[in-house]
C-alpha atoms as a PDB file:
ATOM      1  CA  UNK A   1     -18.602 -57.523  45.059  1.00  0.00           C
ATOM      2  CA  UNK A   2     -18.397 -57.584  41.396  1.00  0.00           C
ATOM      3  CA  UNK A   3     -17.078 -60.227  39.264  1.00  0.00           C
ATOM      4  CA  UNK A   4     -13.889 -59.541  38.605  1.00  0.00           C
ATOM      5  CA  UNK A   5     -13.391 -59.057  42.154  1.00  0.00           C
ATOM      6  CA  UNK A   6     -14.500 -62.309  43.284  1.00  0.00           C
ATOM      7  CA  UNK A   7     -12.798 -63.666  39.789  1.00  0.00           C
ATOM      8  CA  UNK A   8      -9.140 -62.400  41.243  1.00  0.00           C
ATOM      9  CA  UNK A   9     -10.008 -62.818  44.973  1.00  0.00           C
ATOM     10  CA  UNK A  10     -11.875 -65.821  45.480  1.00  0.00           C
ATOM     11  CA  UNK A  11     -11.771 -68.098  42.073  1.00  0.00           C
ATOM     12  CA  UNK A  12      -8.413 -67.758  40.887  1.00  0.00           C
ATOM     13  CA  UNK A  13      -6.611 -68.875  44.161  1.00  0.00           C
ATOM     14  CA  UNK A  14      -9.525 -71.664  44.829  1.00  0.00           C
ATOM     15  CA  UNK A  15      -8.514 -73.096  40.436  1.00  0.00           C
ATOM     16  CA  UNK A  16      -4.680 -72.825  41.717  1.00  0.00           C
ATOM     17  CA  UNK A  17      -4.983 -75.373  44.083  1.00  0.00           C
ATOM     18  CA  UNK A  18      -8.240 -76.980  43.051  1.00  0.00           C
ATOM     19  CA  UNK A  19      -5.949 -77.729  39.492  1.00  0.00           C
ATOM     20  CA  UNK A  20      -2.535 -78.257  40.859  1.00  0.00           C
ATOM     21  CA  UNK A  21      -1.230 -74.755  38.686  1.00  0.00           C
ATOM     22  CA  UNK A  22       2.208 -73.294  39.379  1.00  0.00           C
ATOM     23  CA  UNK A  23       1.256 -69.825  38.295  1.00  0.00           C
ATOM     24  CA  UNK A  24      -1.892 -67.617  38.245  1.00  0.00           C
ATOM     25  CA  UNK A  25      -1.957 -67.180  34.467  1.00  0.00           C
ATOM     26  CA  UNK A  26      -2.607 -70.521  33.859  1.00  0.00           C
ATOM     27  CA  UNK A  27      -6.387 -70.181  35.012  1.00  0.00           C
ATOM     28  CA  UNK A  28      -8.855 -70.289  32.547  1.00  0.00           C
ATOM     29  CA  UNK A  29      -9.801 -66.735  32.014  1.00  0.00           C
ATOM     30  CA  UNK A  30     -13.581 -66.355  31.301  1.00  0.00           C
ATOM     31  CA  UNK A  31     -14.018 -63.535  29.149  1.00  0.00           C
ATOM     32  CA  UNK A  32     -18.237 -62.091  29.897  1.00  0.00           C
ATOM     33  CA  UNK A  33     -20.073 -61.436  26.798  1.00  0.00           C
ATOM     34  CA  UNK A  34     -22.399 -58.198  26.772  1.00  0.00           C
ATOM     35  CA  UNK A  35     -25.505 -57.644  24.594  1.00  0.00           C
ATOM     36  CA  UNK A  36     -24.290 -55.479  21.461  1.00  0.00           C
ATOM     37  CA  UNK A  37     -27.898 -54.024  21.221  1.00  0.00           C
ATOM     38  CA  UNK A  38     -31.176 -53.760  22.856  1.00  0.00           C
ATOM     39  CA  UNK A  39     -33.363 -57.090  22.558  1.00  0.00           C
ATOM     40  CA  UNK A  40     -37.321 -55.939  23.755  1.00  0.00           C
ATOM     41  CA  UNK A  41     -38.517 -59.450  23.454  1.00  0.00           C
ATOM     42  CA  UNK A  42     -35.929 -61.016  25.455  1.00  0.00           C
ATOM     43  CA  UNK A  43     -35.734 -58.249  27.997  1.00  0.00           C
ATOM     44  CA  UNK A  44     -32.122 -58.000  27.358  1.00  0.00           C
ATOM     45  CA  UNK A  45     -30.487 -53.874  27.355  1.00  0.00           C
ATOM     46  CA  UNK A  46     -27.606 -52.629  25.607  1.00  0.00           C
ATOM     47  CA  UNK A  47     -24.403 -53.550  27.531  1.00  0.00           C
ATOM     48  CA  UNK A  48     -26.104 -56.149  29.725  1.00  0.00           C
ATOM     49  CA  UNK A  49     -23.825 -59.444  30.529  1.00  0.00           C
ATOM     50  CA  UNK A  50     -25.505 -62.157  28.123  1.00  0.00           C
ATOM     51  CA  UNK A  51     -22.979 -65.269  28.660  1.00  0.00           C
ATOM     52  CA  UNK A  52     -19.521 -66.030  29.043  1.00  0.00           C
ATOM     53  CA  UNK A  53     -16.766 -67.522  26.883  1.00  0.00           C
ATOM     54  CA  UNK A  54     -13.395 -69.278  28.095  1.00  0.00           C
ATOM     55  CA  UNK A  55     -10.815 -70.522  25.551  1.00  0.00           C
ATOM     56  CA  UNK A  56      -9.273 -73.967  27.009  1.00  0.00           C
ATOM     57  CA  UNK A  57      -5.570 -74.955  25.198  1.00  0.00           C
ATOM     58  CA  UNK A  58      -3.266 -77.744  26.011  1.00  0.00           C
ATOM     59  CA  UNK A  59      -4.321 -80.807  28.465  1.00  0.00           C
ATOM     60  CA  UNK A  60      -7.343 -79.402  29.362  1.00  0.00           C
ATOM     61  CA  UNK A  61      -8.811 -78.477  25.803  1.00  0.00           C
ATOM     62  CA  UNK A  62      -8.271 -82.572  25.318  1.00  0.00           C
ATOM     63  CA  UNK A  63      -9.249 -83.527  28.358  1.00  0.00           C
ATOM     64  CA  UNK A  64     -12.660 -81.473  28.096  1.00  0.00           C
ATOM     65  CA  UNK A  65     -12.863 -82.967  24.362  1.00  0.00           C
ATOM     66  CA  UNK A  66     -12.775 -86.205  26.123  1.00  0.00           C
ATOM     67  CA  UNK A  67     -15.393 -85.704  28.073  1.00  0.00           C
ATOM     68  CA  UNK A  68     -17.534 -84.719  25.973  1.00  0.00           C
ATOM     69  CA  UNK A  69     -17.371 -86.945  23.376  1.00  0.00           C
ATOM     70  CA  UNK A  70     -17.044 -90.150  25.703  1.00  0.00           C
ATOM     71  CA  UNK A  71     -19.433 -89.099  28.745  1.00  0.00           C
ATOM     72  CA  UNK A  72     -21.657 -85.843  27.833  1.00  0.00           C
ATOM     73  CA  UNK A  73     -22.732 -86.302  24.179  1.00  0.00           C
ATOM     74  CA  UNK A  74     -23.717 -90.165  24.823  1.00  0.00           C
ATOM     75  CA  UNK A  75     -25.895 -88.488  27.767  1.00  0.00           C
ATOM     76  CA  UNK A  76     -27.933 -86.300  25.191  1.00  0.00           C
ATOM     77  CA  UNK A  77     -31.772 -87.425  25.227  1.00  0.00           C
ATOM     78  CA  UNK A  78     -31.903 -89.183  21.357  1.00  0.00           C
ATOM     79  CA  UNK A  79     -28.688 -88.318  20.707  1.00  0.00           C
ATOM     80  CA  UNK A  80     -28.088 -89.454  16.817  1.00  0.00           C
ATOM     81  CA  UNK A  81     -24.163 -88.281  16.635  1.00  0.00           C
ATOM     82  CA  UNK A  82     -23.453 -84.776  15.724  1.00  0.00           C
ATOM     83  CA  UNK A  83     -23.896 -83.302  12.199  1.00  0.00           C
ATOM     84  CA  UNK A  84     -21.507 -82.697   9.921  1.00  0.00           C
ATOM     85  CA  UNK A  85     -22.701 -79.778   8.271  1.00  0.00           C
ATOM     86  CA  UNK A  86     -21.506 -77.258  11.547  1.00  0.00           C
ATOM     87  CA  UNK A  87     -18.145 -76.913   9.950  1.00  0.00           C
ATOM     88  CA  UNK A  88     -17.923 -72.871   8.904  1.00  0.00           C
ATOM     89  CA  UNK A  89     -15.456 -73.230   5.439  1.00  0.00           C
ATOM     90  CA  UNK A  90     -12.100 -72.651   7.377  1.00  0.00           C
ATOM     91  CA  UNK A  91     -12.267 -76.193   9.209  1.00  0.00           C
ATOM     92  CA  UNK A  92     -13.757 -75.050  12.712  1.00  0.00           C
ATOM     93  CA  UNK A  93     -16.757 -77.112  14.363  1.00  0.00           C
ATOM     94  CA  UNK A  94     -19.514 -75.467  16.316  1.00  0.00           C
ATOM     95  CA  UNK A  95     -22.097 -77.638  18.767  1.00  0.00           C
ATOM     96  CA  UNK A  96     -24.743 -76.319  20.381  1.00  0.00           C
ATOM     97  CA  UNK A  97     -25.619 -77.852  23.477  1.00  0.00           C
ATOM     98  CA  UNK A  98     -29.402 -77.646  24.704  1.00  0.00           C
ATOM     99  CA  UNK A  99     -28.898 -78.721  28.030  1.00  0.00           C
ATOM    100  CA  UNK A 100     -25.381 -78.129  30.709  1.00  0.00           C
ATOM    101  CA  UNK A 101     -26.498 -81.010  32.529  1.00  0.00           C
ATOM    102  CA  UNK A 102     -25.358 -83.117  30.508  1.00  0.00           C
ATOM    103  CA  UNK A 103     -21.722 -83.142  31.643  1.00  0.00           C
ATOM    104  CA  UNK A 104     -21.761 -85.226  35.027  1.00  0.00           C
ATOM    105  CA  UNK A 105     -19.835 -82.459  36.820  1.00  0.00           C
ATOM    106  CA  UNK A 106     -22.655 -80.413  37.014  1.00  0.00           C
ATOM    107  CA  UNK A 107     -25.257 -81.368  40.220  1.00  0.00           C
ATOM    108  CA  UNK A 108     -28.685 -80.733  39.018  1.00  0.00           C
ATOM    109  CA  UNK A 109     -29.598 -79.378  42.813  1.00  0.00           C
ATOM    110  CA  UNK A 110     -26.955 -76.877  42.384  1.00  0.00           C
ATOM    111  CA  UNK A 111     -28.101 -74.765  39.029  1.00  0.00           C
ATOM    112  CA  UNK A 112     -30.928 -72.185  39.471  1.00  0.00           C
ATOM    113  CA  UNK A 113     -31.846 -72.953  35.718  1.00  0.00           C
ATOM    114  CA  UNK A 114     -31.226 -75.440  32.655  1.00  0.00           C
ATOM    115  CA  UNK A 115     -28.727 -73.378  30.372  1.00  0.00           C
ATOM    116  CA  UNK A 116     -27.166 -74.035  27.012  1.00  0.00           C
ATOM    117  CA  UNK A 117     -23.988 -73.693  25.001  1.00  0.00           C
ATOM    118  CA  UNK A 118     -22.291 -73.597  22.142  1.00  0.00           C
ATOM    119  CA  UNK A 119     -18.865 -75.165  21.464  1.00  0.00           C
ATOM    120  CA  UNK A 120     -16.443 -74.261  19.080  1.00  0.00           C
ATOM    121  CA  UNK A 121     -13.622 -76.465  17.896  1.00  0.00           C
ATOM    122  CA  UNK A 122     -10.623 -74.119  16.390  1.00  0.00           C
ATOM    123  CA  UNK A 123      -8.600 -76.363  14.427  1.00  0.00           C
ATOM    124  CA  UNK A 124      -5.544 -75.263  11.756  1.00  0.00           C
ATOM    125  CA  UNK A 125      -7.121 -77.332   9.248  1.00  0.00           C
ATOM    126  CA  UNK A 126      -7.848 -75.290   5.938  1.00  0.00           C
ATOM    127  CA  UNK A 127     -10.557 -76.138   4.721  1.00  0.00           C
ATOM    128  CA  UNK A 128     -13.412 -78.347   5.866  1.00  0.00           C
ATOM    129  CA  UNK A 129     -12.381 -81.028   4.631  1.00  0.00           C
ATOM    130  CA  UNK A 130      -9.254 -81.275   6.401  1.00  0.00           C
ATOM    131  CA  UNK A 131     -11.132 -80.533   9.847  1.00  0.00           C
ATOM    132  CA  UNK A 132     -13.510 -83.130   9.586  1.00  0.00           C
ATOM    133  CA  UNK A 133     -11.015 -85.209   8.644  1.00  0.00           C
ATOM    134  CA  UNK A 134      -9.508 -84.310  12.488  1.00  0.00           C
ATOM    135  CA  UNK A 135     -12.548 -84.389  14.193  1.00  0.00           C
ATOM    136  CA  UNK A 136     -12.913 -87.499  12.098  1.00  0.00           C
ATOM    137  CA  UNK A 137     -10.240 -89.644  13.736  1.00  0.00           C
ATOM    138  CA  UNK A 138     -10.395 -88.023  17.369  1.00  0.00           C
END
């Protein structure tokens, strides 16, 4: 079965209920990410799926803000805050992440390996300035 099939047959219905939605275009939709070109020393080919992306808006864009901030960042081995130099001139923040077990939703038992991520904050501020000025007071 490929992935959009068990996407649209078998994840969609279980978020609907799992989340309380009213309508199917309210799920999340994760969007895969495919290698642009051919990476020897990773073993990665042209068109191969490399990660994922999902863009969260509304209640849950806060409420996954607020859960990282308050519970996964504070479980970060030597965490010393986060820098302030990841803002990219147009007032967005991006965070790499070593480790997805840091959120307390994810079961170590259940994850075939350790994985990382990067997380981008979109923000209307104009300059950077203004965004850490946001980020700031959140």
């Amino acid at each position: 079965m490929s992935l959009k099939q068990t996407y649209r047959e078998k994840i969609q219905p279980k978020l609907l209920t799992d989340l309380n939605l009213s309508n199917i275009h309210e799920v999340p939709k994760v969007v895969v990410t495919r290698a642009k070109k051919a990476i020897a020393g990773f073993k990665i080919r042209q068109g191969m799926p490399i990660g994922v992306a999902v863009t969260l808006r509304g209640d849950r864009m806060y409420a996954f803000l607020e859960r990282l901030i308050h519970l996964a960042l504070p479980r970060i081995r030597d965490f010393r805050g986060v820098s302030d130099k990841s803002f990219d001139g147009r007032g967005n923040y991006t965070l790499g992440v070593k480790e997805q077990i840091i959120f307390p939703e994810i079961s170590f038992d259940k994850i075939d390996a350790i994985r990382g991520m990067d997380i981008t904050i979109v923000t209307t501020a104009r300059n950077d300035e203004e965004g850490r000025a946001l980020l700031r007071e959140m």
